[in-house]
C-alpha atoms as a PDB file:
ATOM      1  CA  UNK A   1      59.576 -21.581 -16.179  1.00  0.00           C
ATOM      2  CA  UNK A   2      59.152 -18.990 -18.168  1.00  0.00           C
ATOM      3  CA  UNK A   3      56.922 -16.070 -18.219  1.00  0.00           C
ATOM      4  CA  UNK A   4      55.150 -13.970 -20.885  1.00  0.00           C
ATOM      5  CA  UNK A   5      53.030 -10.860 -20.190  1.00  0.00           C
ATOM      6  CA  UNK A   6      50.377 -10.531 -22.636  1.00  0.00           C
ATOM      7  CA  UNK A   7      47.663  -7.125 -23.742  1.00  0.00           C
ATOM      8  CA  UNK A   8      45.094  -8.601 -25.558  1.00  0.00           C
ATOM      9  CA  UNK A   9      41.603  -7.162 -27.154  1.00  0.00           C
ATOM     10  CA  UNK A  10      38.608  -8.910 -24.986  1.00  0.00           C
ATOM     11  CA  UNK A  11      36.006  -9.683 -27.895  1.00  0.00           C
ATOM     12  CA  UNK A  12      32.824  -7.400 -26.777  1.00  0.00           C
ATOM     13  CA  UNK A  13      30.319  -9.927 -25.828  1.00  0.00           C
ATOM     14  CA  UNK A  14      26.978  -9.320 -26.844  1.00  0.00           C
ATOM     15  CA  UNK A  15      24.263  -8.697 -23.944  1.00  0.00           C
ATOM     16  CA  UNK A  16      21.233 -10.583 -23.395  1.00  0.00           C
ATOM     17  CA  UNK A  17      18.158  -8.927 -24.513  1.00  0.00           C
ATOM     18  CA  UNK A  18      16.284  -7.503 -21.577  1.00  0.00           C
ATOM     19  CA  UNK A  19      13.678  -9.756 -19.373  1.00  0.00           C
ATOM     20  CA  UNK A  20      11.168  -9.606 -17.313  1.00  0.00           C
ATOM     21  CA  UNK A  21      12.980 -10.920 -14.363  1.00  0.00           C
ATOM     22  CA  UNK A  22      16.230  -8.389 -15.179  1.00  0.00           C
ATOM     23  CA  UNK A  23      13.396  -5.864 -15.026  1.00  0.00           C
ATOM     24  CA  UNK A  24      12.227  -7.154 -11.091  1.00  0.00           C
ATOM     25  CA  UNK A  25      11.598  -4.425  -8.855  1.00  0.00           C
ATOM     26  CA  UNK A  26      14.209  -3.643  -6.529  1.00  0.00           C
ATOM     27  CA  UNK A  27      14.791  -5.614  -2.793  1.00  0.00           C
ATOM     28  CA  UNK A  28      12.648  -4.207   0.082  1.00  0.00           C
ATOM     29  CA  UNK A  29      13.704  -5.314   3.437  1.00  0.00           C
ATOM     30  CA  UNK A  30      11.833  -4.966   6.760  1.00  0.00           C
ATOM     31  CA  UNK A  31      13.561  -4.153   9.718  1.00  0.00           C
ATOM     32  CA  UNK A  32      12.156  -5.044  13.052  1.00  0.00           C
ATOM     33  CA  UNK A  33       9.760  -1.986  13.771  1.00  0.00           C
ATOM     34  CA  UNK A  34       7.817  -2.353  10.517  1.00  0.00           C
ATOM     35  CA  UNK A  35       7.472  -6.117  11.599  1.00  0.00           C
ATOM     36  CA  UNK A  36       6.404  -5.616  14.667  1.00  0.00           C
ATOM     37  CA  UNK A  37       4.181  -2.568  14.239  1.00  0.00           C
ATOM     38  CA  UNK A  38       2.407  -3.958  10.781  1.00  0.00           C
ATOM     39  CA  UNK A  39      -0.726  -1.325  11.331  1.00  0.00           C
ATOM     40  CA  UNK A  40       1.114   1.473  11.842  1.00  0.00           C
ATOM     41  CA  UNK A  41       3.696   0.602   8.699  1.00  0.00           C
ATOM     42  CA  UNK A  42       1.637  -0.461   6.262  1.00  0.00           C
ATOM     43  CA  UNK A  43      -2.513   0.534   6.650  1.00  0.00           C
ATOM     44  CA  UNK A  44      -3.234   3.737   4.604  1.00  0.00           C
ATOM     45  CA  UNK A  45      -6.907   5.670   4.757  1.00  0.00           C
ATOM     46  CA  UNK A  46      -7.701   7.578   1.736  1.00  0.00           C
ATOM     47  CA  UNK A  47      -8.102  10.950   3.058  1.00  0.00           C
ATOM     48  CA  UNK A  48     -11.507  12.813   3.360  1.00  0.00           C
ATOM     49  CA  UNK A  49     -10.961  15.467   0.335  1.00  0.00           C
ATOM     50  CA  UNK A  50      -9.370  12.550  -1.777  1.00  0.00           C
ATOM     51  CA  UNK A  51     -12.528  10.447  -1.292  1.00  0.00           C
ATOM     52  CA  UNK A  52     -15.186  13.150  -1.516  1.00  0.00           C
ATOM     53  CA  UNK A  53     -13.477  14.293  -5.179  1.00  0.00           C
ATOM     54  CA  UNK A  54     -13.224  10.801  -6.333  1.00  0.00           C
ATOM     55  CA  UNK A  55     -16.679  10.017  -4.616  1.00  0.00           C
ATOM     56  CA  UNK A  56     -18.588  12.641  -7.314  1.00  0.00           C
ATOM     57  CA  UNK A  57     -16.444  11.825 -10.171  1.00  0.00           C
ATOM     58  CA  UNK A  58     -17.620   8.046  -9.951  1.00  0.00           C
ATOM     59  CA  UNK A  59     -20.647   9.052  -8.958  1.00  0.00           C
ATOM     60  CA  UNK A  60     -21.359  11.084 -12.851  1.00  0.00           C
ATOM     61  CA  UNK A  61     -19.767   8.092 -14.389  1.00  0.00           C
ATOM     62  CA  UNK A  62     -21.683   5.451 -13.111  1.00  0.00           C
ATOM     63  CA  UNK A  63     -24.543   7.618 -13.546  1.00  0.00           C
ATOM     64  CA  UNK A  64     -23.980   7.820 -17.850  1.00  0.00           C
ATOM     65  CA  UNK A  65     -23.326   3.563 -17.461  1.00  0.00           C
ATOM     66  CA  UNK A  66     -19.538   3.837 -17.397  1.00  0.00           C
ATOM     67  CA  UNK A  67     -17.926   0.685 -15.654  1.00  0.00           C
ATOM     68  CA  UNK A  68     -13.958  -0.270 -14.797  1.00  0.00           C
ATOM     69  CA  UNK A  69     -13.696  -1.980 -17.713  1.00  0.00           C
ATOM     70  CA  UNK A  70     -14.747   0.960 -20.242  1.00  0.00           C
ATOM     71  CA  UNK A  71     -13.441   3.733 -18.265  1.00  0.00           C
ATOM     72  CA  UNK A  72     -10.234   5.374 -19.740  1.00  0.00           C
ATOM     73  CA  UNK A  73      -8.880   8.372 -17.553  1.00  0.00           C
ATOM     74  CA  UNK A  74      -8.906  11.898 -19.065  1.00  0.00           C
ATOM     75  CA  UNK A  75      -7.650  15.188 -18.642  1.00  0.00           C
ATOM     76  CA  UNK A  76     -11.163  16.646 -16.881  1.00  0.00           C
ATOM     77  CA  UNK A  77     -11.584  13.853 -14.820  1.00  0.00           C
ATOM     78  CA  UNK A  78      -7.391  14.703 -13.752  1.00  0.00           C
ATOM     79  CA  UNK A  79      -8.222  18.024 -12.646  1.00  0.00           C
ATOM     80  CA  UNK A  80     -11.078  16.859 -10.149  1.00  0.00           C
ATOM     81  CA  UNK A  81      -8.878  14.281  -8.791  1.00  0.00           C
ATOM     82  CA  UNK A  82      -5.521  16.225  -7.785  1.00  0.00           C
ATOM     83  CA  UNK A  83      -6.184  15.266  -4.322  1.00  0.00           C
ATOM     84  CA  UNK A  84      -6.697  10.888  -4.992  1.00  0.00           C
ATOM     85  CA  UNK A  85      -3.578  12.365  -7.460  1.00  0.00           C
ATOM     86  CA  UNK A  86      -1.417  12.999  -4.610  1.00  0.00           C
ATOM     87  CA  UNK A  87      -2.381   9.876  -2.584  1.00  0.00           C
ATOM     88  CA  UNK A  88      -2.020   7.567  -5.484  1.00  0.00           C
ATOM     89  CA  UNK A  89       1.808   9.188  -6.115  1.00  0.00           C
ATOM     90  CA  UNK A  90       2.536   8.268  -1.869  1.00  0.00           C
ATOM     91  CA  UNK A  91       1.299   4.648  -2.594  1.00  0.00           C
ATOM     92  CA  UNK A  92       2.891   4.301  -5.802  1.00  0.00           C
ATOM     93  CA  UNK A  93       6.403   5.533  -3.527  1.00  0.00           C
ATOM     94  CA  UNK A  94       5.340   3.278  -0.520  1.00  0.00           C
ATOM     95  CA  UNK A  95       4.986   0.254  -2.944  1.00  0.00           C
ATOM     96  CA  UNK A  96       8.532   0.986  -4.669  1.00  0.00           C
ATOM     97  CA  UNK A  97      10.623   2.236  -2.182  1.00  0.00           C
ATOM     98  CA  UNK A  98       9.267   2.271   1.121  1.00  0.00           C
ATOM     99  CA  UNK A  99       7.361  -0.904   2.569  1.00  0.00           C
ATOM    100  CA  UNK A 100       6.553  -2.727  -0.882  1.00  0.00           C
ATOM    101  CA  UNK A 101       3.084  -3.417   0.690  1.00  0.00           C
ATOM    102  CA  UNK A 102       0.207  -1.213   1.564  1.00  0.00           C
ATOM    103  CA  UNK A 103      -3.178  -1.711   3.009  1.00  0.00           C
ATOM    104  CA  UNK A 104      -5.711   1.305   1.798  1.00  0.00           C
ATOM    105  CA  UNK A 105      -8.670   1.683   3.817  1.00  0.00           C
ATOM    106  CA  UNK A 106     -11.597   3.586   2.960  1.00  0.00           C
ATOM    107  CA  UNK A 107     -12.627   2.520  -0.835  1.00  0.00           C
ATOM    108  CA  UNK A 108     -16.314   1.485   0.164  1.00  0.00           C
ATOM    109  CA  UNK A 109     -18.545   3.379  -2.508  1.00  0.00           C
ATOM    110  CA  UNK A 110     -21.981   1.792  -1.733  1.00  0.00           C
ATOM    111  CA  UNK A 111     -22.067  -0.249  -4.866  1.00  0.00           C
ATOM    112  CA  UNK A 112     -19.730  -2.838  -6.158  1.00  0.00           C
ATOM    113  CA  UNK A 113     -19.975  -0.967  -9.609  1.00  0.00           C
ATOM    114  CA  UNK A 114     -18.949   2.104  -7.906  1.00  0.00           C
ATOM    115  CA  UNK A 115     -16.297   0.711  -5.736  1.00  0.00           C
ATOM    116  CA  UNK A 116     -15.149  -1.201  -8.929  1.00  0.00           C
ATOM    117  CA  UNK A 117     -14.811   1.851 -10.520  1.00  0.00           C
ATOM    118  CA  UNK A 118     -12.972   4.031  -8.082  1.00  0.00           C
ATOM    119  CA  UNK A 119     -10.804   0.776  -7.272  1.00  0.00           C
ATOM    120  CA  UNK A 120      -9.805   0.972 -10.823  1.00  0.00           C
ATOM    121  CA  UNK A 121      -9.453   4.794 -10.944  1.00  0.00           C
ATOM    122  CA  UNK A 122      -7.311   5.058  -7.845  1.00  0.00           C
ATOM    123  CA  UNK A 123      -5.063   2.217  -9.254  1.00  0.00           C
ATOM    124  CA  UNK A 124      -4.631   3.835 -12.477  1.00  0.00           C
ATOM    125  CA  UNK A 125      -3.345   6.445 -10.886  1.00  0.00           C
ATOM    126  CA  UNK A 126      -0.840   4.491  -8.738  1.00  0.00           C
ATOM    127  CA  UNK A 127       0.583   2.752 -12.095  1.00  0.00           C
ATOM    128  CA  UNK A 128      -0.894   1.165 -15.449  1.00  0.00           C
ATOM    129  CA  UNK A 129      -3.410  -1.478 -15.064  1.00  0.00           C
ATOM    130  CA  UNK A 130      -2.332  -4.468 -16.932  1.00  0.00           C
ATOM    131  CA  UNK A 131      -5.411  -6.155 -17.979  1.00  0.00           C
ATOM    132  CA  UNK A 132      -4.312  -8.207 -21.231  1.00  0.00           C
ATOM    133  CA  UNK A 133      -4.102 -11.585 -19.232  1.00  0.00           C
ATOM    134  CA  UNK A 134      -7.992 -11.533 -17.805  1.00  0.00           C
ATOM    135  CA  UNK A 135      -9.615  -8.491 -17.775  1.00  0.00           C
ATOM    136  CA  UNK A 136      -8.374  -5.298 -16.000  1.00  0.00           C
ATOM    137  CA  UNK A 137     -10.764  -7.122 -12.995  1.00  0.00           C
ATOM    138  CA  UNK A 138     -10.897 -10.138 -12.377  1.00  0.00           C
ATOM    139  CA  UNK A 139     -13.367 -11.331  -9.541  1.00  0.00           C
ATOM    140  CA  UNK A 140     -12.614 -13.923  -6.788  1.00  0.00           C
ATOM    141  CA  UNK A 141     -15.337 -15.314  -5.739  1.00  0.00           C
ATOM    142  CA  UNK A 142     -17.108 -19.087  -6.028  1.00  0.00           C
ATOM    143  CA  UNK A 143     -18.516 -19.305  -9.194  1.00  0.00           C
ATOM    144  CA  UNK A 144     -19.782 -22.520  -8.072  1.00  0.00           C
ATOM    145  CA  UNK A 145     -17.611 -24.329 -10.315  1.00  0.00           C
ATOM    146  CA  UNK A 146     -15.042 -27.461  -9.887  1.00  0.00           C
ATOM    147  CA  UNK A 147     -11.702 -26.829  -9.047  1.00  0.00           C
ATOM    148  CA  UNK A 148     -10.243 -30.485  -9.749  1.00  0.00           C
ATOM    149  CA  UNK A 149     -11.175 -29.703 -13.372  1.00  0.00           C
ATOM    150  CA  UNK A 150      -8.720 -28.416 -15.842  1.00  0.00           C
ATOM    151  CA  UNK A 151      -8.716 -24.847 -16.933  1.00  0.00           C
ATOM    152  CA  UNK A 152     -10.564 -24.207 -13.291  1.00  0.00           C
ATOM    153  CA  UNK A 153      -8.562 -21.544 -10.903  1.00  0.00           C
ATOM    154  CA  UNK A 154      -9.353 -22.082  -7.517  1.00  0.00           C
ATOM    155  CA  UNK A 155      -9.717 -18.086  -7.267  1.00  0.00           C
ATOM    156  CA  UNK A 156     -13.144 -19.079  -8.836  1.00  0.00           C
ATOM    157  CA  UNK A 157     -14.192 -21.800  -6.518  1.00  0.00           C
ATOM    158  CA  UNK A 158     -14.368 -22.329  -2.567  1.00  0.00           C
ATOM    159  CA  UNK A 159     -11.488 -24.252  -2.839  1.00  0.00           C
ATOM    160  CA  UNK A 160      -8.439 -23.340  -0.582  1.00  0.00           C
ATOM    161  CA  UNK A 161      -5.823 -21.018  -2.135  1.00  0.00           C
ATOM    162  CA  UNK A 162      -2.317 -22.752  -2.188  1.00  0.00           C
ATOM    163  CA  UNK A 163       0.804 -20.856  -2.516  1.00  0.00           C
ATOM    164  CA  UNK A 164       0.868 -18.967  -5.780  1.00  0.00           C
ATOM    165  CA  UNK A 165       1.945 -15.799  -7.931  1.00  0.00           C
ATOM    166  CA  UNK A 166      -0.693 -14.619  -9.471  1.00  0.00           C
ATOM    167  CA  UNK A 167       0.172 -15.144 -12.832  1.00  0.00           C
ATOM    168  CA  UNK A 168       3.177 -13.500 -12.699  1.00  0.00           C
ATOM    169  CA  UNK A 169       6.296 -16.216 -14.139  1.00  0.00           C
ATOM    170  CA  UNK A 170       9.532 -15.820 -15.929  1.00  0.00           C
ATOM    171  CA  UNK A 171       7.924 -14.214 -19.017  1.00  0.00           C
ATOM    172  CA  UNK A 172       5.442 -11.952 -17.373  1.00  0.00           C
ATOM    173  CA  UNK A 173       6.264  -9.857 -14.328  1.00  0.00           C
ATOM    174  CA  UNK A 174       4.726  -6.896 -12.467  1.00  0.00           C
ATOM    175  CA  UNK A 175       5.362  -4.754 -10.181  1.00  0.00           C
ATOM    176  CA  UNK A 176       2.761  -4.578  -8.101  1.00  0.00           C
ATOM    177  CA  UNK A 177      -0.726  -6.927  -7.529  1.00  0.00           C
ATOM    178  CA  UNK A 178      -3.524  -5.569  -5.846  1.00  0.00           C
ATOM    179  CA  UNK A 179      -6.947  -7.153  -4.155  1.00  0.00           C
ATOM    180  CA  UNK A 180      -9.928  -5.059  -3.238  1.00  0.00           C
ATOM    181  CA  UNK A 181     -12.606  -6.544  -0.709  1.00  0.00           C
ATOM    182  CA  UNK A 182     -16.137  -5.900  -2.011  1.00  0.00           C
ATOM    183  CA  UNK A 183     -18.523  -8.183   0.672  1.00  0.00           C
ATOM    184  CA  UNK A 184     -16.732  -8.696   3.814  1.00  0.00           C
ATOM    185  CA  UNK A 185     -16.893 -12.207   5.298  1.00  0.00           C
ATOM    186  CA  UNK A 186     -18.991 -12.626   8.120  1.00  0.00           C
ATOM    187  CA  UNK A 187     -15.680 -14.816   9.461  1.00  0.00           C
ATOM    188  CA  UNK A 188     -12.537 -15.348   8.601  1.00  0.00           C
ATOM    189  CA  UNK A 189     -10.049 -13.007   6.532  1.00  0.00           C
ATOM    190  CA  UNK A 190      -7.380 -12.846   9.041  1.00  0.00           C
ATOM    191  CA  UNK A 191      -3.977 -12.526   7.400  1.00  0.00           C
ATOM    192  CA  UNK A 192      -0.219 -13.494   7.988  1.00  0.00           C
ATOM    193  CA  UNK A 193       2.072 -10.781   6.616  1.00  0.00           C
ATOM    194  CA  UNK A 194       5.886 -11.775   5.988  1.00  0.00           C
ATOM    195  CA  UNK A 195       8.571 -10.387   3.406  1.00  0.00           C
ATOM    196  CA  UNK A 196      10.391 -12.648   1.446  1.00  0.00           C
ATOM    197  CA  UNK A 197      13.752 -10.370   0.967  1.00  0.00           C
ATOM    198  CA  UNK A 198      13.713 -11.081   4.791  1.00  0.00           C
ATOM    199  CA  UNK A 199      12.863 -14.489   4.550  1.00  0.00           C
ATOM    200  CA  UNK A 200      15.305 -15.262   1.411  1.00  0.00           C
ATOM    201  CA  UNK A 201      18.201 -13.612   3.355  1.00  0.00           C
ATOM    202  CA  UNK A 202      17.437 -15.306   6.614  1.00  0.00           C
ATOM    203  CA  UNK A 203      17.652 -18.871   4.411  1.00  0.00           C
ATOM    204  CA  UNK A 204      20.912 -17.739   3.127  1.00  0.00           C
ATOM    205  CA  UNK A 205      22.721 -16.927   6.172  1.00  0.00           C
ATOM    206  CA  UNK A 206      21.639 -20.566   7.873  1.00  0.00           C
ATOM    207  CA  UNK A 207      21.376 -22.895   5.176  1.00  0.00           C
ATOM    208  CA  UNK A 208      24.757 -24.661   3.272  1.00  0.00           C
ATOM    209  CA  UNK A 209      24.869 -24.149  -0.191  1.00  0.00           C
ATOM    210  CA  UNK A 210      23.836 -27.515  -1.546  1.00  0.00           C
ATOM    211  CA  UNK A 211      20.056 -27.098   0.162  1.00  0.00           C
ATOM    212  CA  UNK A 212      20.021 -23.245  -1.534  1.00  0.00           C
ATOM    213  CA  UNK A 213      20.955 -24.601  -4.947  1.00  0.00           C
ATOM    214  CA  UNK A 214      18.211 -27.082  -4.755  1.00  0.00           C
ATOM    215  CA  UNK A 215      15.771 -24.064  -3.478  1.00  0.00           C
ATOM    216  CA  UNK A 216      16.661 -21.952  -6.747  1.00  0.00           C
ATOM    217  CA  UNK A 217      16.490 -24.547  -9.474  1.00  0.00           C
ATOM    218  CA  UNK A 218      13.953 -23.939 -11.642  1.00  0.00           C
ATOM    219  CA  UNK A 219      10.687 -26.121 -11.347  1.00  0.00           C
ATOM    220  CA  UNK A 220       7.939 -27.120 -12.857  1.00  0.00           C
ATOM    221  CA  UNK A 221       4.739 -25.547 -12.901  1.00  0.00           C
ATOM    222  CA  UNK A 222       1.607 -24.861 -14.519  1.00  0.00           C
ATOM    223  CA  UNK A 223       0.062 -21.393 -16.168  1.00  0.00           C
ATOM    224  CA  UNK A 224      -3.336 -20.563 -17.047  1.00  0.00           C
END
């Protein structure tokens, strides 16, 4: 046989445009302490200076009829909140790097307006609200209305809440989604925490290949 050694010029191949799932936050994997002591790993109290500063700022807002949906956070109302400041920047580093989850305790302002507001505040200072899809709040609660309708979320009826990602899809991703408990049920609540880098990697070391290629195909699926 015979045998030729070649140098050749790769042609420079052009790389895909950027996208929100090249953009996905990185992998956050629990190891077996933070699953077995959840409390201790991921529940958070806003701390007592944090609270009283952000307690009088929403206080003089709510006051002159400002709400979480006009509010837009300035320089003065910065200066009086170093302290929520610094707890927002340990969230914001618990939610990218640490846990990827975090349960803050302590955001009951007497009102829903109020708590709204400082719900809003404290989470603008964590990141930057996305609220071009619906609203920057969107309440879950029964509205009373029919879920087997089209155009209905379930979010807005009593209807059970399947599996789903909160709008987020292969055009629109976020980093982080948030929920903040206004009225307390008298029962119910309880939840089941997991992590699905854990639970992904777990699949992958048991399962053959044929049953993971048929678990990332793409499928189907409606968006509101």
């Amino acid at each position: 046989p015979l045998h030729i050694v070649f140098k050749v010029t790769k042609p420079k191949v052009a790389q895909p445009p950027s996208t929100p799932l090249r953009r996905m936050p990185k992998k956050i994997r629990w190891n077996p302490y933070q699953f077995q002591h959840t409390e201790d790993t991921l529940v958070r109290t806003l701390p007592v200076d944090a609270k009283v500063a952000l307690k009088k700022v929403v206080g003089r807002l709510v006051d002159d009829g400002v709400s979480a949906e006009n509010y837009e956070l300035n320089s003065v109302d910065k200066g009086q909140l170093e302290a929520v400041a610094s707890f927002a920047h340990e969230m914001n580093r618990l939610v990218k790097e640490d846990t990827g989850a975090v349960l803050v305790r302590g955001l009951d302002f007497g009102s829903v307006q109020a708590s709204k507001l400082a719900y809003f505040i404290l989470s603008s200072m964590v990141g930057t609200v996305d609220g071009s899809a619906r609203g920057r709040l969107f309440d879950v609660k029964d509205s009373k209305l029919p879920s087997d309708v089209d155009n209905v979320l379930f979010s807005v009826s009593n209807t059970k809440a399947t599996w789903h990602t909160d709008g987020a899809s292969i055009h629109r991703s976020y980093e982080c989604a948030s929920l903040l408990c206004l009225r307390p049920a008298a029962r119910g609540g309880e939840i089941k925490i997991s992590n699905a880098v854990n639970a992904f990697e777990s699949l992958q070391s048991r399962l053959p290949k044929f049953l993971l290629y048929e678990l990332l195909r793409p499928v189907p699926r409606d968006i509101l």
